[in-house]
PDB file of N, CA and C in Angstrom:
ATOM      1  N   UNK A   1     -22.256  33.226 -22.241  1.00  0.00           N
ATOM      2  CA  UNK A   1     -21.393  32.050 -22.191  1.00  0.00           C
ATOM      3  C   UNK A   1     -21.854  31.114 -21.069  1.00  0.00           C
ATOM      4  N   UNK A   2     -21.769  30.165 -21.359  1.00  0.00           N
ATOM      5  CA  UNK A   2     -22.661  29.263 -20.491  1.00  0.00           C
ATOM      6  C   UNK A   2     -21.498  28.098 -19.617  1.00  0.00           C
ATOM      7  N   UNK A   3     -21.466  28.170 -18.215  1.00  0.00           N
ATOM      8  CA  UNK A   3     -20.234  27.313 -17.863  1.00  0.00           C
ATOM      9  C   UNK A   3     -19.573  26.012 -18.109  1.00  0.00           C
ATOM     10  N   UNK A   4     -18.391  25.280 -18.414  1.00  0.00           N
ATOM     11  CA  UNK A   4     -18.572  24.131 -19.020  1.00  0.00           C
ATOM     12  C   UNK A   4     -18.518  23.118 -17.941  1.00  0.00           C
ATOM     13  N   UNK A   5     -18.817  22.131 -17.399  1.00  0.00           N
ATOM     14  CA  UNK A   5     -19.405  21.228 -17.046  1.00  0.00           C
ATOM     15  C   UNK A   5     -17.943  20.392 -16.931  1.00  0.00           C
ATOM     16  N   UNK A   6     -16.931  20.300 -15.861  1.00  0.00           N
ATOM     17  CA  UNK A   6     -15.819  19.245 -15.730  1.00  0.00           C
ATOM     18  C   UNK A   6     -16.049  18.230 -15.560  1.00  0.00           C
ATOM     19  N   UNK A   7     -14.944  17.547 -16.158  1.00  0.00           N
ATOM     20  CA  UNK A   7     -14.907  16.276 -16.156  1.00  0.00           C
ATOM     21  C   UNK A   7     -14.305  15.533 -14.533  1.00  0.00           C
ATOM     22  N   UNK A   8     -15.059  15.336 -13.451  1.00  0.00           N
ATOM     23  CA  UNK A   8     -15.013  15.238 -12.183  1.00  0.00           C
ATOM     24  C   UNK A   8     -14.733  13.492 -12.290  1.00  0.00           C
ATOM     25  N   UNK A   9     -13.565  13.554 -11.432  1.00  0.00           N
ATOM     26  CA  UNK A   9     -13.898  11.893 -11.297  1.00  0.00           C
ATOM     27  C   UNK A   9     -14.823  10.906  -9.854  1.00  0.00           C
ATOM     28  N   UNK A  10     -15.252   9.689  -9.939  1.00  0.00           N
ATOM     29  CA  UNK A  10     -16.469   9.749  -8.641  1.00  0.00           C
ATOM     30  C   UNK A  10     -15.856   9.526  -7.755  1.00  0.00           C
ATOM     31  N   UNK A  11     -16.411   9.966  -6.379  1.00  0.00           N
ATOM     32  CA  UNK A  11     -15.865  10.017  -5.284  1.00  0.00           C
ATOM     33  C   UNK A  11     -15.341   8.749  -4.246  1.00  0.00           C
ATOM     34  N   UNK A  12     -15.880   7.621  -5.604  1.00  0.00           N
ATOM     35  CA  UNK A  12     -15.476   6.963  -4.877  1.00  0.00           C
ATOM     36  C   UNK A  12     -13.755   6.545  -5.380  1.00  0.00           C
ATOM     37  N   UNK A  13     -13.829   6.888  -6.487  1.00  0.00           N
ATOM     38  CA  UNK A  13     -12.184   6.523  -7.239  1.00  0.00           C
ATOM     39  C   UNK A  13     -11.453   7.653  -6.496  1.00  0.00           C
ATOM     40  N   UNK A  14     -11.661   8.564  -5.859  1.00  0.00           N
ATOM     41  CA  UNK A  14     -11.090   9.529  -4.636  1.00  0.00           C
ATOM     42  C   UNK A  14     -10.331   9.264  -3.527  1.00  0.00           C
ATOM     43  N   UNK A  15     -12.090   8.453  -3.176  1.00  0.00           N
ATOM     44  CA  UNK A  15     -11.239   7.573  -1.609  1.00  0.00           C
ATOM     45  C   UNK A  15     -10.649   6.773  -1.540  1.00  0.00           C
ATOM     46  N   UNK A  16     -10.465   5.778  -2.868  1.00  0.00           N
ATOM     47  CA  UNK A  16      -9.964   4.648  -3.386  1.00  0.00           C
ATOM     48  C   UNK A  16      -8.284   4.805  -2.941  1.00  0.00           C
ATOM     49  N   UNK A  17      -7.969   5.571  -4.025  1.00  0.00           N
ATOM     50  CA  UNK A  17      -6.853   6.825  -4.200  1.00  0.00           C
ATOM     51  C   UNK A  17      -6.258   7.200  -3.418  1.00  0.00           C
ATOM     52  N   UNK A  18      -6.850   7.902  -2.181  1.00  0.00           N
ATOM     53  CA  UNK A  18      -6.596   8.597  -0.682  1.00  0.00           C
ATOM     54  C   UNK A  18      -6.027   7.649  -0.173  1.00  0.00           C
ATOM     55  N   UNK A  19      -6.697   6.271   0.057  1.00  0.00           N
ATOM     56  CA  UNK A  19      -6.539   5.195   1.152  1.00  0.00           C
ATOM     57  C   UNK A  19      -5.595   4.485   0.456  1.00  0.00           C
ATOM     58  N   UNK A  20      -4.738   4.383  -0.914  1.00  0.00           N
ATOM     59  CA  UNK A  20      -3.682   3.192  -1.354  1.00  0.00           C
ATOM     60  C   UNK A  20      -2.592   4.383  -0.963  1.00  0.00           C
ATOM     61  N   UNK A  21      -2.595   5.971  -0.886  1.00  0.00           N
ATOM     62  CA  UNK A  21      -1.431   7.089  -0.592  1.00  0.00           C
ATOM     63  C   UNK A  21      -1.273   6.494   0.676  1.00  0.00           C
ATOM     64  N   UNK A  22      -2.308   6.444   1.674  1.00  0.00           N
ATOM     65  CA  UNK A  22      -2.262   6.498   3.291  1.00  0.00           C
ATOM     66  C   UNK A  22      -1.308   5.253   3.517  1.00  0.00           C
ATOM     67  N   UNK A  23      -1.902   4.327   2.851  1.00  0.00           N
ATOM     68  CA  UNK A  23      -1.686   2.709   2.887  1.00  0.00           C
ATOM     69  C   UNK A  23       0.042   2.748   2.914  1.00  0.00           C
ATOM     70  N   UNK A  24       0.236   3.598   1.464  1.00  0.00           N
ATOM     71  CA  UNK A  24       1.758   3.478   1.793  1.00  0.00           C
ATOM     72  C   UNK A  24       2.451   4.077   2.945  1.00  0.00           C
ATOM     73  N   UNK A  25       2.321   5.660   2.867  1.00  0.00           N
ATOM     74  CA  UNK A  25       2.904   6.457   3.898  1.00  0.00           C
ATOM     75  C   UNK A  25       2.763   5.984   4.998  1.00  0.00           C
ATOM     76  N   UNK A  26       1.755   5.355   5.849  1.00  0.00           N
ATOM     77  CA  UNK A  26       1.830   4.215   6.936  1.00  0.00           C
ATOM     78  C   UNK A  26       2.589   3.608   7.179  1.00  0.00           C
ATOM     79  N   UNK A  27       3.053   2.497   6.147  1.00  0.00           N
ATOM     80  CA  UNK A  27       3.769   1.732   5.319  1.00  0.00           C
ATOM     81  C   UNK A  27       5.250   2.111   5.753  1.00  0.00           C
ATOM     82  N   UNK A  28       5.932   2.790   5.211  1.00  0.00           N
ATOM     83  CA  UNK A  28       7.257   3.813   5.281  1.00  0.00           C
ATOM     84  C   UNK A  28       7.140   3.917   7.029  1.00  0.00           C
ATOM     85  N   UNK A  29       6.417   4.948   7.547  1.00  0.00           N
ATOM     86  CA  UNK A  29       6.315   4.939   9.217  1.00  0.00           C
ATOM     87  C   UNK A  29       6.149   4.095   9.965  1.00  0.00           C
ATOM     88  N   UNK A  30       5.552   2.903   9.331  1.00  0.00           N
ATOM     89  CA  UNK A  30       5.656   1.511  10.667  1.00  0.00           C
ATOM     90  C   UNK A  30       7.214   0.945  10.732  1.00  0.00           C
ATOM     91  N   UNK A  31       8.038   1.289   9.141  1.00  0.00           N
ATOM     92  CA  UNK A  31       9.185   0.486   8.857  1.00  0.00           C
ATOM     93  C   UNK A  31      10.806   1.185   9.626  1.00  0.00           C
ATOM     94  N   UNK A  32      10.051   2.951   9.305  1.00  0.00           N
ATOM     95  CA  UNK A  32      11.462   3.628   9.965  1.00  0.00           C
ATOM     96  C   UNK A  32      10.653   3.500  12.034  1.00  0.00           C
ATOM     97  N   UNK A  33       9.740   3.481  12.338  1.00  0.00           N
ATOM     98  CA  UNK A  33      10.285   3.094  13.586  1.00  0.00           C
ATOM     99  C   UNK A  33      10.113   1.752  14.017  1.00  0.00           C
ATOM    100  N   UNK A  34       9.299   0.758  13.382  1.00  0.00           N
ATOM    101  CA  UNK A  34       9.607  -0.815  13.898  1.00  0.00           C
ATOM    102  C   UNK A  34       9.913  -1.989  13.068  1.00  0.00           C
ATOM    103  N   UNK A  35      11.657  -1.315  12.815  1.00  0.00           N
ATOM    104  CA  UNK A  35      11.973  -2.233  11.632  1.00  0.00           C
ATOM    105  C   UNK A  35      12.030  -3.746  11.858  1.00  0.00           C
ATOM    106  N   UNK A  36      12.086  -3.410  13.296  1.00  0.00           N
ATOM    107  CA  UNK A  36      12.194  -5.516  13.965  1.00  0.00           C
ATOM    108  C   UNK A  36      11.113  -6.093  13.287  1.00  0.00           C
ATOM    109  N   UNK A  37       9.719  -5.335  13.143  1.00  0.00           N
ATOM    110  CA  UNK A  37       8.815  -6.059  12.977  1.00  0.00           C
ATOM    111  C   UNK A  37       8.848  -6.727  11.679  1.00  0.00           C
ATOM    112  N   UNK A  38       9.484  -5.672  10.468  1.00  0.00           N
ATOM    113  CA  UNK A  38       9.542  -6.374   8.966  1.00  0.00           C
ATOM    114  C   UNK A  38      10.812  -7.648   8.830  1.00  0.00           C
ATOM    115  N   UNK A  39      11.640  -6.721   9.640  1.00  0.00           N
ATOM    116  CA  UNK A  39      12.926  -8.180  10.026  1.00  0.00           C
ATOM    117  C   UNK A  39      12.237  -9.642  10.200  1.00  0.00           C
ATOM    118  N   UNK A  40      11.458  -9.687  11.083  1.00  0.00           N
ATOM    119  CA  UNK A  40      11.730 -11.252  11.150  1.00  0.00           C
ATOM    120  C   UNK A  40      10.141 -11.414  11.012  1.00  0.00           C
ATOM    121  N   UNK A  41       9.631 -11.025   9.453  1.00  0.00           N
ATOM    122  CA  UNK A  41       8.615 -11.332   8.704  1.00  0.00           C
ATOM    123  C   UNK A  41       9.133 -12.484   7.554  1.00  0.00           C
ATOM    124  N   UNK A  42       8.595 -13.467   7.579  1.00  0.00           N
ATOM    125  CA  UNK A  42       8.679 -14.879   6.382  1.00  0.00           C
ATOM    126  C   UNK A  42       9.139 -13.567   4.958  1.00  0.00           C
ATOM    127  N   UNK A  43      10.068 -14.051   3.867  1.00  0.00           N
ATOM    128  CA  UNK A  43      10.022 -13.332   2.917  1.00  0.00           C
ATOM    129  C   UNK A  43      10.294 -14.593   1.492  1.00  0.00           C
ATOM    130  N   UNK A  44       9.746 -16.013   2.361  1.00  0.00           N
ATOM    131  CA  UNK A  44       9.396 -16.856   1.023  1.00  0.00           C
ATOM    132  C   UNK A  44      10.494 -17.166   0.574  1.00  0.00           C
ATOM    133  N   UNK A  45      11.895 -17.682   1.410  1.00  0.00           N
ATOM    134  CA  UNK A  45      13.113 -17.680   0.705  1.00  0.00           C
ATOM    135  C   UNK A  45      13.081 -19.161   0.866  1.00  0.00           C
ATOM    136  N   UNK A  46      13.364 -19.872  -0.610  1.00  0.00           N
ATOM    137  CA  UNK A  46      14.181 -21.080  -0.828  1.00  0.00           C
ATOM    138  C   UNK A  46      14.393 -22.116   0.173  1.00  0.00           C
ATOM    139  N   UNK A  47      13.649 -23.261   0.662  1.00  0.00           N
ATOM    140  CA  UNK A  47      14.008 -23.672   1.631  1.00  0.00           C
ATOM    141  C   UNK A  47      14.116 -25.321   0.905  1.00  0.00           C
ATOM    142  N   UNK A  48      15.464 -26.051   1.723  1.00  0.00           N
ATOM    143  CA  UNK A  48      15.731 -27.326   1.254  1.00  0.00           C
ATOM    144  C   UNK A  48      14.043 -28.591   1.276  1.00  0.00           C
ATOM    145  N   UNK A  49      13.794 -28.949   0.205  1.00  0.00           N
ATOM    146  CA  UNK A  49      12.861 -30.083   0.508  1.00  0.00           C
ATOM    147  C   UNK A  49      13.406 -31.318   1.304  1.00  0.00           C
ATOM    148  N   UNK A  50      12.843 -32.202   2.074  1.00  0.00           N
ATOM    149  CA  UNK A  50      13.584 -33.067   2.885  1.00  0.00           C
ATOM    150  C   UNK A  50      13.509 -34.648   2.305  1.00  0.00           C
ATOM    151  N   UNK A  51      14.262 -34.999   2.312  1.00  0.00           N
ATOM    152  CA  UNK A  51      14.348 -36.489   1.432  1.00  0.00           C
ATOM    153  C   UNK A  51      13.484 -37.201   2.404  1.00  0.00           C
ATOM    154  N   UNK A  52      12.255 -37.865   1.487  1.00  0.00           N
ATOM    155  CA  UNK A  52      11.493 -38.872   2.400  1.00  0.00           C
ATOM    156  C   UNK A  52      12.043 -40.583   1.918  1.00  0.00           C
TER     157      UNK A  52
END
């Protein structure tokens, strides 16, 4: 019997992978200890245009 040969994916779709997990879990830990910082981040809200 001859071994079969897996279907491996490349190493780079790995690290790809690794680094968008990290990206988040980072993500989550910058927010539970420096929530000030996301607080008073721009979040693109609605602002009046000014009559010229």
């Amino acid at each position: 019997m001859e071994p079969t040969k897996k279907n491996k994916p490349n190493s780079l779709v790995i690290i790809l992978f690794a680094l968008i997990v990290l990206m988040i879990i980072i993500y989550f830990i910058l927010v539970m200890f420096f929530p000030t910082v996301f607080d008073l981040m721009n979040t693109g809200d609605i602002q009046p245009v000014p009559d010229k």
